[in-house]
N, C-alpha and C. Protein backbone atom coordinates (compact mmCIF):
# COMPACT_ATOMS: atom_id res chain seq x y z
N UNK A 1 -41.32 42.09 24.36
CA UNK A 1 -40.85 43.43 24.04
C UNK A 1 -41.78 44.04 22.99
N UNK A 2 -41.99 45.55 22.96
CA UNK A 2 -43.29 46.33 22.17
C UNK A 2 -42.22 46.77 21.16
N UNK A 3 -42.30 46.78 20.23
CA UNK A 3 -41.90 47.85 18.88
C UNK A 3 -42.53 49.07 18.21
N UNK A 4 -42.38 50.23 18.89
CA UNK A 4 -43.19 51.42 18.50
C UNK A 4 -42.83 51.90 17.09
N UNK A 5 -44.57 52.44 16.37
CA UNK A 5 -44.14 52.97 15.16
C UNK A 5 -45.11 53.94 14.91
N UNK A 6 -45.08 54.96 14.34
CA UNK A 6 -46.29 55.61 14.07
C UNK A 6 -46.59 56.16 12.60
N UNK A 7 -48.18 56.68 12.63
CA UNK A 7 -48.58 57.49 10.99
C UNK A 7 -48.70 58.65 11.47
N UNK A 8 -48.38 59.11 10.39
CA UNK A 8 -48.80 60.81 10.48
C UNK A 8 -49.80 61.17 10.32
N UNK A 9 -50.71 62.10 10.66
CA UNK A 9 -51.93 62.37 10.53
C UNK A 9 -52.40 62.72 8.79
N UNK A 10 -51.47 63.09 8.10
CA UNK A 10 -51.66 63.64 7.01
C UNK A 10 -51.51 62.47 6.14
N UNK A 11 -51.03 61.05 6.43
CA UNK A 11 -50.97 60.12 5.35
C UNK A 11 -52.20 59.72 4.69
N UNK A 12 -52.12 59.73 3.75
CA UNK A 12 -53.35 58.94 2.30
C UNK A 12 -54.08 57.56 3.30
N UNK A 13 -52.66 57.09 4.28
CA UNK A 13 -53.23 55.48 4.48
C UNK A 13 -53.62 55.74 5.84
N UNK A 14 -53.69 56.67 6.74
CA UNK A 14 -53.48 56.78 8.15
C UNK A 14 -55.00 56.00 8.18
N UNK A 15 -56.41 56.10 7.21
CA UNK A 15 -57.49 55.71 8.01
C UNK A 15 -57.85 54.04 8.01
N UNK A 16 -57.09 53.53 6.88
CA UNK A 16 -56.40 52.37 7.33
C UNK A 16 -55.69 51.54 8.43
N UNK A 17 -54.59 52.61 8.83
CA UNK A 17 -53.54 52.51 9.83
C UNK A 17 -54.73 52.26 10.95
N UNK A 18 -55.17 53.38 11.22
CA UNK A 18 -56.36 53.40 12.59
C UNK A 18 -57.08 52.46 12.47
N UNK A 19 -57.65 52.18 11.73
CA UNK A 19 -59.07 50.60 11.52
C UNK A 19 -57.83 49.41 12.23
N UNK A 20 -56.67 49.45 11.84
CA UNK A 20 -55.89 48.42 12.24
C UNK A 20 -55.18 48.51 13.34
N UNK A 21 -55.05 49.15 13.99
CA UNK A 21 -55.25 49.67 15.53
C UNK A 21 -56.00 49.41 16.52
N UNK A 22 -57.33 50.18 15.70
CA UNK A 22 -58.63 49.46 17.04
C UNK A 22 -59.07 47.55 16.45
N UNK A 23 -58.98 47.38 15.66
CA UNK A 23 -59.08 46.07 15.52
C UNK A 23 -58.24 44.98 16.10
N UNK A 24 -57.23 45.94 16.38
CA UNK A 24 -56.25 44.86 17.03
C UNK A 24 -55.74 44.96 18.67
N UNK A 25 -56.85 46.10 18.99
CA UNK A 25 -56.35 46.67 20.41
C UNK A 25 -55.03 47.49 20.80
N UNK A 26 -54.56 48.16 20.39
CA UNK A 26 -53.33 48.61 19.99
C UNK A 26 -52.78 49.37 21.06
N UNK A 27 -52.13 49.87 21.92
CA UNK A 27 -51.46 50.92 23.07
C UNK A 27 -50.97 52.28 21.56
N UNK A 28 -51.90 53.35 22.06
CA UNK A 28 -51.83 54.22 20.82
C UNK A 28 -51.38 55.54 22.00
N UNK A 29 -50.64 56.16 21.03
CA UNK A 29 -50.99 57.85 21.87
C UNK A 29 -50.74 58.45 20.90
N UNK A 30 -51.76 59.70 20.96
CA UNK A 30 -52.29 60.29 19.92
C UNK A 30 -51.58 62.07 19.78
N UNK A 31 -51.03 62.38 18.74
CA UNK A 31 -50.28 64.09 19.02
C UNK A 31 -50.88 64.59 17.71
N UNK A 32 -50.87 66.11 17.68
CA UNK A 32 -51.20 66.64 16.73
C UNK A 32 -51.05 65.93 15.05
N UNK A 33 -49.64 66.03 14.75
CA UNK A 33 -49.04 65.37 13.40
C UNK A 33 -49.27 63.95 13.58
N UNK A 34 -48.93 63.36 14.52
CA UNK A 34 -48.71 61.86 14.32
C UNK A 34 -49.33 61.15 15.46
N UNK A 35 -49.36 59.98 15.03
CA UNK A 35 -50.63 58.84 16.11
C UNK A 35 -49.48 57.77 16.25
N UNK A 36 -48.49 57.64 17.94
CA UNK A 36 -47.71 56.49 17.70
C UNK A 36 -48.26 54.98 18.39
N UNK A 37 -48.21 54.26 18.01
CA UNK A 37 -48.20 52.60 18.57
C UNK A 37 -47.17 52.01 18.92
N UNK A 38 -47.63 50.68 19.65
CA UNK A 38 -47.13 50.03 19.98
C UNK A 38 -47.56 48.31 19.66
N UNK A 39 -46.13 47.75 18.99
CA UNK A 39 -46.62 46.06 18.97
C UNK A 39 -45.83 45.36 19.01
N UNK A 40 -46.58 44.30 19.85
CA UNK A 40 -45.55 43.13 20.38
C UNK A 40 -44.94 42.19 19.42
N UNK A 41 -43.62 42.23 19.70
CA UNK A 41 -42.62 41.40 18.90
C UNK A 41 -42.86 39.86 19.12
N UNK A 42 -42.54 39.50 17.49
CA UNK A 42 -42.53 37.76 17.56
C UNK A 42 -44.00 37.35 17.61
N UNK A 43 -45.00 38.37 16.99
CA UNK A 43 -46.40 37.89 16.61
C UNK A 43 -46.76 38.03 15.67
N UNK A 44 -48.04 37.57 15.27
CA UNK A 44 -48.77 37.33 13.65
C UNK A 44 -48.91 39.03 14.14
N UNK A 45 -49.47 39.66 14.75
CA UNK A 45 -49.73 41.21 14.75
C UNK A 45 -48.66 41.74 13.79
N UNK A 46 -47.22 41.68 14.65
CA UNK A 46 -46.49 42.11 13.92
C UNK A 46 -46.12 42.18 12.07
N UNK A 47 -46.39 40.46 12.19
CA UNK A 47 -46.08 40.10 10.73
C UNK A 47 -46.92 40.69 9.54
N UNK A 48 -48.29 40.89 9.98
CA UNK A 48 -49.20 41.37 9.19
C UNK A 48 -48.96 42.77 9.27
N UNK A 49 -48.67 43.31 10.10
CA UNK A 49 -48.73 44.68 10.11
C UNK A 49 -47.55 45.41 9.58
N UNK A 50 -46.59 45.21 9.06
CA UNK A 50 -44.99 44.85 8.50
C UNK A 50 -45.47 44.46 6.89
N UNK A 51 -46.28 43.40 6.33
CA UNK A 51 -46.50 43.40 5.57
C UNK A 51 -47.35 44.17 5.12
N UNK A 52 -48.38 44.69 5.67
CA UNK A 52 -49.41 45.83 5.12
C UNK A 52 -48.92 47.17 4.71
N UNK A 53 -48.18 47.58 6.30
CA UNK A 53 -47.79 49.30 6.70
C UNK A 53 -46.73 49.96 6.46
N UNK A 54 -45.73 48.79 6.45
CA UNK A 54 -44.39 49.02 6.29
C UNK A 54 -43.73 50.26 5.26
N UNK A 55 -44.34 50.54 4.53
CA UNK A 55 -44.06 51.58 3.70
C UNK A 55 -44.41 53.02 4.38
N UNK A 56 -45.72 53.32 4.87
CA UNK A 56 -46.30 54.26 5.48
C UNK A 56 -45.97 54.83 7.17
N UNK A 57 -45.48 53.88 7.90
CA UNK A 57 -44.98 53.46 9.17
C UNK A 57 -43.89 53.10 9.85
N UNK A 58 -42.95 54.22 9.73
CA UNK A 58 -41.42 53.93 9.98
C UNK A 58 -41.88 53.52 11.80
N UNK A 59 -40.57 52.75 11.86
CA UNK A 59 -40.02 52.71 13.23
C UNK A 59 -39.45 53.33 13.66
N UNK A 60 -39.28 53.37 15.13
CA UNK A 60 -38.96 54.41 15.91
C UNK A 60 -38.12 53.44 16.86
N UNK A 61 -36.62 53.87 16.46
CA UNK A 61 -35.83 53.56 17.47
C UNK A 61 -35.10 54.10 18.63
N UNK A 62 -35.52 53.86 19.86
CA UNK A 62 -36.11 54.59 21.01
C UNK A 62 -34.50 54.81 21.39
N UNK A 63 -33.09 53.67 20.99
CA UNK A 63 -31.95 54.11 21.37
C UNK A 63 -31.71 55.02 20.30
N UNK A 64 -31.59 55.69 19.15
CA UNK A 64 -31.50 56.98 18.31
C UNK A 64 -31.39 58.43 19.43
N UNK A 65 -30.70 59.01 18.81
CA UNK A 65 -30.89 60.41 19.09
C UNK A 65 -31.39 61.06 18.18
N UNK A 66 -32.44 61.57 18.78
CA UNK A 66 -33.84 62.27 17.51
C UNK A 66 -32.79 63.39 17.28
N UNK A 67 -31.99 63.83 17.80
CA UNK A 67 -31.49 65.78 17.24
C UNK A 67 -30.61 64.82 16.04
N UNK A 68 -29.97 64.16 16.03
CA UNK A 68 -28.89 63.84 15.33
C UNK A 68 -29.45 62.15 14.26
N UNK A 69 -30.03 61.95 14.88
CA UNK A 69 -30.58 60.58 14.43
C UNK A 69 -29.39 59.34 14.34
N UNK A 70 -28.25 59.66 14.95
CA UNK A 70 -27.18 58.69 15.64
C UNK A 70 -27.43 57.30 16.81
N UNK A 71 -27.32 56.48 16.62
CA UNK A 71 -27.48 55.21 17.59
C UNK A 71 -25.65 55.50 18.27
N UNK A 72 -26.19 54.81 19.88
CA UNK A 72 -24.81 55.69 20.77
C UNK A 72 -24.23 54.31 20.74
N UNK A 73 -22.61 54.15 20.43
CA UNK A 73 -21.79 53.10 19.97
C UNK A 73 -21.80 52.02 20.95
């Protein structure tokens, strides 16, 4: 299973974020404001990247409702 997260284009760390992206081969898609990814769960990818980004790089939980930001019961 992939765990999507993305930076915003405007973050201090985004050129960080990107070096660690293409270094790691990453499934990226790219929008004006924000650049989202994708990474596979239950790997050193993850773990390192959680410990590095985690501040800069919310997750995106795909069951949420973006208007309301509610998870459905």
């Amino acid at each position: 299973m992939m765990r999507q997260y993305y930076i915003l284009t405007l973050d201090p760390r985004a050129g960080e974020v990107f070096n660690f992206i293409r270094d790691h081969k990453l499934t990226v898609d790219v929008h004006l404001n924000r650049t989202r990814f994708w990474i596979a769960e239950d790997t050193s990818v993850l773990t390192e990247f959680l410990l590095r980004f985690s501040d800069c790089c919310p997750y995106v939980d795909t069951c949420a409702d973006l208007a309301t930001g509610l998870r459905p019961l």
